[in-house]
C-alpha atoms as a PDB file:
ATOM      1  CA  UNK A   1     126.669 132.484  60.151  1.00  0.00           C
ATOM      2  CA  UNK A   2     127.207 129.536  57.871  1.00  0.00           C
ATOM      3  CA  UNK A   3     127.434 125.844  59.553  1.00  0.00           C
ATOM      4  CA  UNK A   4     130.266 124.155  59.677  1.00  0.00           C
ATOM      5  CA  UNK A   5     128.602 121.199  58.260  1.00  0.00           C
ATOM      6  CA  UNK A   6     127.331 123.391  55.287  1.00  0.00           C
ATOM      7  CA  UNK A   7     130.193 122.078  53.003  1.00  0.00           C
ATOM      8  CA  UNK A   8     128.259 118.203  53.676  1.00  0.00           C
ATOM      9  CA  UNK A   9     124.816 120.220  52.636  1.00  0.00           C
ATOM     10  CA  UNK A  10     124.949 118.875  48.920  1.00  0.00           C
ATOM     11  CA  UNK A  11     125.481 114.950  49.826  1.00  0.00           C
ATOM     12  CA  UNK A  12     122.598 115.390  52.501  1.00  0.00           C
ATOM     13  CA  UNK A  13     120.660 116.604  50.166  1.00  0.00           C
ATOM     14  CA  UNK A  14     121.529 113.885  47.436  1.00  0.00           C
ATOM     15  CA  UNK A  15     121.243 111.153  50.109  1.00  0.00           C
ATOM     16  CA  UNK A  16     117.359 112.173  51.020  1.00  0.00           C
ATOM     17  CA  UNK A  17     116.568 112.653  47.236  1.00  0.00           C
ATOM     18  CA  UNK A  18     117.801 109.332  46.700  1.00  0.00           C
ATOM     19  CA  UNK A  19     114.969 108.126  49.697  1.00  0.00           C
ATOM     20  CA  UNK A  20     117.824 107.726  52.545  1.00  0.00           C
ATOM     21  CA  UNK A  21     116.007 108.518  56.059  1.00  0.00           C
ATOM     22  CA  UNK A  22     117.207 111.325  58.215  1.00  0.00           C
ATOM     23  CA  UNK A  23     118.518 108.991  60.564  1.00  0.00           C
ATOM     24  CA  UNK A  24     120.608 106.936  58.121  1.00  0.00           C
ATOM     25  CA  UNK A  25     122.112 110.705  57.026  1.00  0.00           C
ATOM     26  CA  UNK A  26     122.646 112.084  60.327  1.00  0.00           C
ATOM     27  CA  UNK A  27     124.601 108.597  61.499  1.00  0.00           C
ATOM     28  CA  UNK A  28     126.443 108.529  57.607  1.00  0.00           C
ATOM     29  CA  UNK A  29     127.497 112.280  57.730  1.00  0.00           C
ATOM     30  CA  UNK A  30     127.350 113.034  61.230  1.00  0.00           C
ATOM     31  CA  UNK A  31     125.125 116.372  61.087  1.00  0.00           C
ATOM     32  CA  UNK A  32     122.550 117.075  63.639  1.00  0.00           C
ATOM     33  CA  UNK A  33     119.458 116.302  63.064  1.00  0.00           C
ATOM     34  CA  UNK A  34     118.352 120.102  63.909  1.00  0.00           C
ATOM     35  CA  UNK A  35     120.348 121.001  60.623  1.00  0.00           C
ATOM     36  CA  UNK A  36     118.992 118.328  58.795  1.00  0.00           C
ATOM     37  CA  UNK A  37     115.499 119.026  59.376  1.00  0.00           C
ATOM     38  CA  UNK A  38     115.983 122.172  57.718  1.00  0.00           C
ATOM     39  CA  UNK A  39     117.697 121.524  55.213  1.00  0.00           C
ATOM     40  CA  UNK A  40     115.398 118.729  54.266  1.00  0.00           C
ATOM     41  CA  UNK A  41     112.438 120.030  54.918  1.00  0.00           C
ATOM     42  CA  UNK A  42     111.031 120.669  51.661  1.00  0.00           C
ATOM     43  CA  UNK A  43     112.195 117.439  49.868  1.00  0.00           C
ATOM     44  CA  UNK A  44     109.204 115.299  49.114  1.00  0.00           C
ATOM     45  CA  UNK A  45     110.045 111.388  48.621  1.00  0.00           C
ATOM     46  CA  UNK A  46     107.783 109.342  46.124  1.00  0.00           C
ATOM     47  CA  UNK A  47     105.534 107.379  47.743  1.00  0.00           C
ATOM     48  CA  UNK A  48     107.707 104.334  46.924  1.00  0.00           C
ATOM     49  CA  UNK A  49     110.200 105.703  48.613  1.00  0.00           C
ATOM     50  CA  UNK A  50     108.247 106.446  51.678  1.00  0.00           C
ATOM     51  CA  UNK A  51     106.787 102.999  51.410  1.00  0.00           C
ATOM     52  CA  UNK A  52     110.385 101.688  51.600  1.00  0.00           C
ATOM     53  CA  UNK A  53     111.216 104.064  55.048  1.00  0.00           C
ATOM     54  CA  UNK A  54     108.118 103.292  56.307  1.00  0.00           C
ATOM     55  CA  UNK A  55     109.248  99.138  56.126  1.00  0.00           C
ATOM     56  CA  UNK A  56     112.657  99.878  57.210  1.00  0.00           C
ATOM     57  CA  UNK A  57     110.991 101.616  60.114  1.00  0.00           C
ATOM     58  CA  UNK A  58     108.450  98.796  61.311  1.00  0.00           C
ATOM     59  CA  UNK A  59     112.027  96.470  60.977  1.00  0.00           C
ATOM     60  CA  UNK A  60     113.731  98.473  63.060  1.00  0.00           C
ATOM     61  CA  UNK A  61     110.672  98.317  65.543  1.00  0.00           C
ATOM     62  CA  UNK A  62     110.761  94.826  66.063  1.00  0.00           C
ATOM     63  CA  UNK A  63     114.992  94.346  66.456  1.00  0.00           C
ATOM     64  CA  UNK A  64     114.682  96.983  68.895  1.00  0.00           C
ATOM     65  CA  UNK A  65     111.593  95.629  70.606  1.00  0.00           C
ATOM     66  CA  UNK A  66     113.695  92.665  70.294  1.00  0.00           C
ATOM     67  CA  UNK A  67     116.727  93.494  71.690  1.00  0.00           C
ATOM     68  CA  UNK A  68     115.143  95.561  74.955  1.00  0.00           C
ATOM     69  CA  UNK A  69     113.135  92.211  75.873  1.00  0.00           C
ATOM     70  CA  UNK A  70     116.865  90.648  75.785  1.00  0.00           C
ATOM     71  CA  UNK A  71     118.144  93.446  77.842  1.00  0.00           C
ATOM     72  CA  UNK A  72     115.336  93.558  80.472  1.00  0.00           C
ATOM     73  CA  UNK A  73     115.814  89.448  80.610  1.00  0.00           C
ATOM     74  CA  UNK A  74     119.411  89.959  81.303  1.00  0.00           C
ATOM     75  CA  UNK A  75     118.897  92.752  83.563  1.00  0.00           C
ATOM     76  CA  UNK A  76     116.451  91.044  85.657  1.00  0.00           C
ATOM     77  CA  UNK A  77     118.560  87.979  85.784  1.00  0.00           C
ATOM     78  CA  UNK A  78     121.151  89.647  87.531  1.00  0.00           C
ATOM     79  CA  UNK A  79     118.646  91.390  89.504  1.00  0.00           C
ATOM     80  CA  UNK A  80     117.715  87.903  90.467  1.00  0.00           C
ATOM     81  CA  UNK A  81     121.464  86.610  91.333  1.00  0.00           C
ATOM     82  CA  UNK A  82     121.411  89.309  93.433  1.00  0.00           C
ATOM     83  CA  UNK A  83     118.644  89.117  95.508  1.00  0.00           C
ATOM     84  CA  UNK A  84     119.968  84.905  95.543  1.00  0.00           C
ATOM     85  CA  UNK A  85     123.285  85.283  96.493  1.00  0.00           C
ATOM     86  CA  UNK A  86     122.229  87.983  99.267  1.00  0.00           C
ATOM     87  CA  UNK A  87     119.438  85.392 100.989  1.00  0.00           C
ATOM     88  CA  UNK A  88     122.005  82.451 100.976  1.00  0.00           C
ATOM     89  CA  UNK A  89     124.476  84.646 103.075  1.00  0.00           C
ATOM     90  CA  UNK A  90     121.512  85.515 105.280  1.00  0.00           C
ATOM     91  CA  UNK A  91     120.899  81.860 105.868  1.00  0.00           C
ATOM     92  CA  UNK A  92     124.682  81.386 106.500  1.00  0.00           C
ATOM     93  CA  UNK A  93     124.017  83.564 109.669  1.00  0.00           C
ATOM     94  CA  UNK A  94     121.037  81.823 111.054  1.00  0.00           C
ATOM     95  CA  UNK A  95     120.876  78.516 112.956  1.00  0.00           C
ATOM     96  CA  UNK A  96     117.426  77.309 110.468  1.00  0.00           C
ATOM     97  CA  UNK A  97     117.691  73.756 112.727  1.00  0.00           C
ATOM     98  CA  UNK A  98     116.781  76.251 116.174  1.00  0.00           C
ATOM     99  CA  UNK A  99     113.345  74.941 116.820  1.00  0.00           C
ATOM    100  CA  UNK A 100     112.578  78.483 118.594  1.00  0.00           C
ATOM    101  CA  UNK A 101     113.340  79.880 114.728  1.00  0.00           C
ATOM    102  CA  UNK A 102     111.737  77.529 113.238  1.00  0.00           C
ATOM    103  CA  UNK A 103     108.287  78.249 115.478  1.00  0.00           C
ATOM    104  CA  UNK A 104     108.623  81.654 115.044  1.00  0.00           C
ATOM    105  CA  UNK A 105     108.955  81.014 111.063  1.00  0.00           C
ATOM    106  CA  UNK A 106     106.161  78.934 111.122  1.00  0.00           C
ATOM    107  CA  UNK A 107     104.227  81.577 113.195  1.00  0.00           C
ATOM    108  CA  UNK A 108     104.227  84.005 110.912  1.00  0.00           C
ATOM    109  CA  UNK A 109     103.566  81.893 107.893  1.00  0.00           C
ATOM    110  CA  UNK A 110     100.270  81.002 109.972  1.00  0.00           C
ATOM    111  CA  UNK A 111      99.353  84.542 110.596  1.00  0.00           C
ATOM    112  CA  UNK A 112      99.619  85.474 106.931  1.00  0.00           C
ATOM    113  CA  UNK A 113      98.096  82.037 105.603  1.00  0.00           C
ATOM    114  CA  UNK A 114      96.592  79.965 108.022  1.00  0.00           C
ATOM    115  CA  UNK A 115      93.061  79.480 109.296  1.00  0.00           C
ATOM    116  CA  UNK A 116      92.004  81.743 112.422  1.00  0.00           C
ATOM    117  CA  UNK A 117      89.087  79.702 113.412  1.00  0.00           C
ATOM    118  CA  UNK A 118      88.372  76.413 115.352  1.00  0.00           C
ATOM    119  CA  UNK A 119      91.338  74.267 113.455  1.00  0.00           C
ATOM    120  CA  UNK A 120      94.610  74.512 112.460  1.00  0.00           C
ATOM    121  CA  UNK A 121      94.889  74.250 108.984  1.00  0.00           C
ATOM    122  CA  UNK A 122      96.557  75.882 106.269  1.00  0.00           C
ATOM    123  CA  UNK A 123      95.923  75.986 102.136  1.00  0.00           C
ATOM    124  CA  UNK A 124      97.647  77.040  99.468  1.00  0.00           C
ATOM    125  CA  UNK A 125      98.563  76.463  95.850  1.00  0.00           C
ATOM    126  CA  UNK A 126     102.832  75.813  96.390  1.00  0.00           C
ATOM    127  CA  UNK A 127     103.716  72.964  97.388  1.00  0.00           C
ATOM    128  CA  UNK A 128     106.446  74.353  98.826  1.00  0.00           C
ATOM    129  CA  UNK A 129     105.042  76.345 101.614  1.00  0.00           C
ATOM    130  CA  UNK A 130     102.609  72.974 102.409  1.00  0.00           C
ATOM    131  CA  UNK A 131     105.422  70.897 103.083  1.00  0.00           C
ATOM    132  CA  UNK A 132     107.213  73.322 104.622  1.00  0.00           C
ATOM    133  CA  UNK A 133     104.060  73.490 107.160  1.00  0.00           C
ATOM    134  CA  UNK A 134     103.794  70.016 107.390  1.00  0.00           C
ATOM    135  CA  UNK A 135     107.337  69.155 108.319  1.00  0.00           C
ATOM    136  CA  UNK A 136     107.407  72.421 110.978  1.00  0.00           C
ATOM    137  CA  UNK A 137     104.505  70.320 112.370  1.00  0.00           C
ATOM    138  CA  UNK A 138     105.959  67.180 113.208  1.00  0.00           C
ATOM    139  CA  UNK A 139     109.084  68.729 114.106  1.00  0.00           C
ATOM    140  CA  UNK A 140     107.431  71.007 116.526  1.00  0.00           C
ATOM    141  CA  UNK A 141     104.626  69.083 117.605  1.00  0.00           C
ATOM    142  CA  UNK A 142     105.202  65.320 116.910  1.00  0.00           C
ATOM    143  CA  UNK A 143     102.286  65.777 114.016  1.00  0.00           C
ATOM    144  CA  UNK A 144     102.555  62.719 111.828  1.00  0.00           C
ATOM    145  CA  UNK A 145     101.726  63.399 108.176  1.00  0.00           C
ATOM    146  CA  UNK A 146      99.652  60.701 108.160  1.00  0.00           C
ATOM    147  CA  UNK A 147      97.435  61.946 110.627  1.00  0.00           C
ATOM    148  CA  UNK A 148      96.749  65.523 108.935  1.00  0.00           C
ATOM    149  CA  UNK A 149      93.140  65.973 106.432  1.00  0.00           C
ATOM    150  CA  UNK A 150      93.663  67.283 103.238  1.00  0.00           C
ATOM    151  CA  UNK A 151      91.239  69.173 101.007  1.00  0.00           C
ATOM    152  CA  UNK A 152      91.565  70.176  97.687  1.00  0.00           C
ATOM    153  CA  UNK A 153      89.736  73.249  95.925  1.00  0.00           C
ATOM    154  CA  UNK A 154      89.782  72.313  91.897  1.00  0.00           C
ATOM    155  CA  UNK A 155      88.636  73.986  88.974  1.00  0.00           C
ATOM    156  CA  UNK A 156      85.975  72.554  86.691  1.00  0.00           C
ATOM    157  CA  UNK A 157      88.493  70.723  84.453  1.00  0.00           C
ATOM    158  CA  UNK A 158      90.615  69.128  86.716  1.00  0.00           C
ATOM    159  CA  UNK A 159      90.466  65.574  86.955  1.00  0.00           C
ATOM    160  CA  UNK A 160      90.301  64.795  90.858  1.00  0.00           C
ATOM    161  CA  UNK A 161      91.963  61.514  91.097  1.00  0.00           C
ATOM    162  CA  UNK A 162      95.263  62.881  89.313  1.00  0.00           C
ATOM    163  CA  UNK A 163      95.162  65.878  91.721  1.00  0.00           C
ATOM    164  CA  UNK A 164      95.166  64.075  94.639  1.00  0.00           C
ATOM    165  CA  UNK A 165      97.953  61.514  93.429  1.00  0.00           C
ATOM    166  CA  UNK A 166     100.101  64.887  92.570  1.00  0.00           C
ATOM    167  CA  UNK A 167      99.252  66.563  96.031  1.00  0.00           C
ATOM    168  CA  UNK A 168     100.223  62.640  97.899  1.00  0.00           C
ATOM    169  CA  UNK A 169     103.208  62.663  96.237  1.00  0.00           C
ATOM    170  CA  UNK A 170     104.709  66.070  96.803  1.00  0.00           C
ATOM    171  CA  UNK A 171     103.487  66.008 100.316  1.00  0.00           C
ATOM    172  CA  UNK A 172     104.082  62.593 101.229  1.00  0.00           C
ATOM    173  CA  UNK A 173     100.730  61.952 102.581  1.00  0.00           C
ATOM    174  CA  UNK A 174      98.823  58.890 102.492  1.00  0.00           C
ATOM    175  CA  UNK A 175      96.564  59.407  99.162  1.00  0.00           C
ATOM    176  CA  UNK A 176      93.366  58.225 101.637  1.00  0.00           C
ATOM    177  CA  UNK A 177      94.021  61.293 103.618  1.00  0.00           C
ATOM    178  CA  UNK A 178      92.147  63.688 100.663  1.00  0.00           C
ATOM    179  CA  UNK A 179      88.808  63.442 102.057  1.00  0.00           C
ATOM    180  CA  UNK A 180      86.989  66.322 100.779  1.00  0.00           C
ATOM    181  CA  UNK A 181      87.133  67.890  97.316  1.00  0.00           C
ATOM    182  CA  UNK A 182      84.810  71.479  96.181  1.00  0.00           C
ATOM    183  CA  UNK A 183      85.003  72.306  92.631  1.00  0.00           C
ATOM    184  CA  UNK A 184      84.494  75.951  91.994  1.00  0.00           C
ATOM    185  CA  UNK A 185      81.740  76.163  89.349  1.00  0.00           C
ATOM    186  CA  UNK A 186      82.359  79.548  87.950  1.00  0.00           C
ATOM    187  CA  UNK A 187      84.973  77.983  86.022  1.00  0.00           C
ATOM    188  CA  UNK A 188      83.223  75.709  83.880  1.00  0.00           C
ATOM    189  CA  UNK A 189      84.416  76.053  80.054  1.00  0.00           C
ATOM    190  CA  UNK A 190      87.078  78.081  81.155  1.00  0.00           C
ATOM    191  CA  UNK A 191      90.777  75.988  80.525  1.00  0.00           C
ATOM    192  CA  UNK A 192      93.186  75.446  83.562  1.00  0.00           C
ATOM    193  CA  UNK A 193      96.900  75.769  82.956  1.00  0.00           C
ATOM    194  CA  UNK A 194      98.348  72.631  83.456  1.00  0.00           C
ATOM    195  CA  UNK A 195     100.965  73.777  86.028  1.00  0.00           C
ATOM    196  CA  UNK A 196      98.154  74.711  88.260  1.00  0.00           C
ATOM    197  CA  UNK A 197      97.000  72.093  90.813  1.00  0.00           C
ATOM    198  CA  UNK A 198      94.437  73.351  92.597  1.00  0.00           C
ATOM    199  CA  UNK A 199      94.136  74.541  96.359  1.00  0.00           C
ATOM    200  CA  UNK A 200      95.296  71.870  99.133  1.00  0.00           C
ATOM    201  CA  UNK A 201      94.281  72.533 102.587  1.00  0.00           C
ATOM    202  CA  UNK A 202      95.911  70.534 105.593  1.00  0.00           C
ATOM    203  CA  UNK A 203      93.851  69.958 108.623  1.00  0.00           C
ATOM    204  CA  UNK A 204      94.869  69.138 112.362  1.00  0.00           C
ATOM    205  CA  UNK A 205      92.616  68.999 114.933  1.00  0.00           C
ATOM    206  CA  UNK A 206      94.800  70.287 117.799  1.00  0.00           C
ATOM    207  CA  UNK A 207      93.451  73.429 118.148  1.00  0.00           C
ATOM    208  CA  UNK A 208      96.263  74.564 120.925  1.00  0.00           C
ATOM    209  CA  UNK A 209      98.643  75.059 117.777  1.00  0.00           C
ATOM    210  CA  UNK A 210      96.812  77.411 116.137  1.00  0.00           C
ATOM    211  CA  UNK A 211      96.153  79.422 119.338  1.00  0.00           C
ATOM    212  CA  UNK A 212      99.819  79.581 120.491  1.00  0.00           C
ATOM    213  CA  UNK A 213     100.986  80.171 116.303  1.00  0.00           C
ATOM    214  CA  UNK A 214      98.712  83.465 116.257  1.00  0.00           C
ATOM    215  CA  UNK A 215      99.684  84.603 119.460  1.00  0.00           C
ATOM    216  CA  UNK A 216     103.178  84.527 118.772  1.00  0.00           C
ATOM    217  CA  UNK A 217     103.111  85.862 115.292  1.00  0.00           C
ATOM    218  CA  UNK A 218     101.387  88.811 116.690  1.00  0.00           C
ATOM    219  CA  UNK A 219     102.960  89.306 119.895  1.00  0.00           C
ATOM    220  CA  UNK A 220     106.351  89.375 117.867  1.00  0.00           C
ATOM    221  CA  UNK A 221     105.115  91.568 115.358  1.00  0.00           C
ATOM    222  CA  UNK A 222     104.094  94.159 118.727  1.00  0.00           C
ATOM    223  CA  UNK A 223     107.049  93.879 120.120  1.00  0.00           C
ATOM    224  CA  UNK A 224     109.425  94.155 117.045  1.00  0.00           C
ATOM    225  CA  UNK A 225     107.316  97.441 116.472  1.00  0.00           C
ATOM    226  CA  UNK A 226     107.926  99.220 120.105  1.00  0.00           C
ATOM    227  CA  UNK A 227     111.458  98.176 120.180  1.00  0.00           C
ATOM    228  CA  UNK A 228     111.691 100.168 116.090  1.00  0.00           C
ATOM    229  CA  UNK A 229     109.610 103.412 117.803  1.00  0.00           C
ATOM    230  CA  UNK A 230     106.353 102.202 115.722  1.00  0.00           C
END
């Protein structure tokens, strides 16, 4: 049974001859590539002309690679809207000023995060989640800022004064507040990114917080599981 692209054989044929990949003559003359491999089979290109396929190839690589690290970015983007808009109408529905909330928020920041022995402290990296601790604290508990410890964990090439003036001024603690620093020694000759600020720990000595945060956070974690058949 002859193809009905058998009348397009000859100009295939010419195109390849002339060093014209498969996939430029299957998207020119619209045959499938199953006829085209056999048809073209036995063609050899000069190795010029495979050296210019071979280029066109390792171009068309890179666009491509290109062009899927602008689709992923624009994928993930929206991914990201998403997952925005659908938190801010969460936070539409919940009274984040409740001081009940707010303990149980903090609770279960302290179970994953905080310190479970003799203190009530809690370290991290994000600023964020420190301040965030630190205002739940005199909110909750009259806790001044100025009355919390802070320690800082640094790598080898971080120069501690600067540190601490970055960790006063994002938390708004008194800079005479950093009392102890530990620099970890493994990383000596080893370069820190300069977004990275080290570890900051804050320190309260009411040890009643930290006993009532873990109870809490675990208690609510028990219940929520009986009441969902866990």
């Amino acid at each position: 049974m002859i193809s009905k692209w058998f009348e397009l054989k000859d100009e295939a044929v010419s195109l390849r001859k002339k060093g014209k990949s498969i996939r430029d003559i299957e998207e020119r003359l619209k045959i499938p590539r199953s006829t085209l491999s056999g048809w073209l089979k036995n063609i050899e290109l000069s190795k010029s002309q495979k050296k210019v396929l071979d280029k066109k190839w390792r171009e068309a690589l890179v666009l491509s690679r290109k062009k899927a690290v602008v689709w992923h970015n624009r994928e993930k983007a929206k991914r990201l809207n998403i997952a925005k808009n659908e938190a801010l109408s969460l936070l539409k529905s919940i009274e984040v000023k409740n001081k009940n909330i707010l303990e149980l928020a903090l609770s279960m920041l302290y179970l994953g995060e905080g310190a479970k022995t003799a203190k009530t402290s809690l370290g991290n990296s994000d600023p964020e989640i420190l301040l965030f601790f630190a205002k739940s604290m005199e909110i909750l508990y009259g806790l001044s800022r100025k009355s919390v410890r802070c320690d800082l964990h640094l790598r080898a090439d971080q120069d501690i004064e600067s540190i601490k003036k970055y960790w006063s001024k994002k938390l708004k603690i008194p800079i005479f507040n950093f009392k102890s620093v530990s620099v970890d020694k493994r990383t000596i000759g080893r370069k820190t990114y300069p977004h990275y600020k080290g570890v900051c720990i804050l320190n309260y000595s009411n040890i009643a917080i930290q006993r009532k945060l873990v109870y809490l956070s675990r208690k609510y974690c028990e219940e929520l599981s009986k009441n969902m058949g866990g």
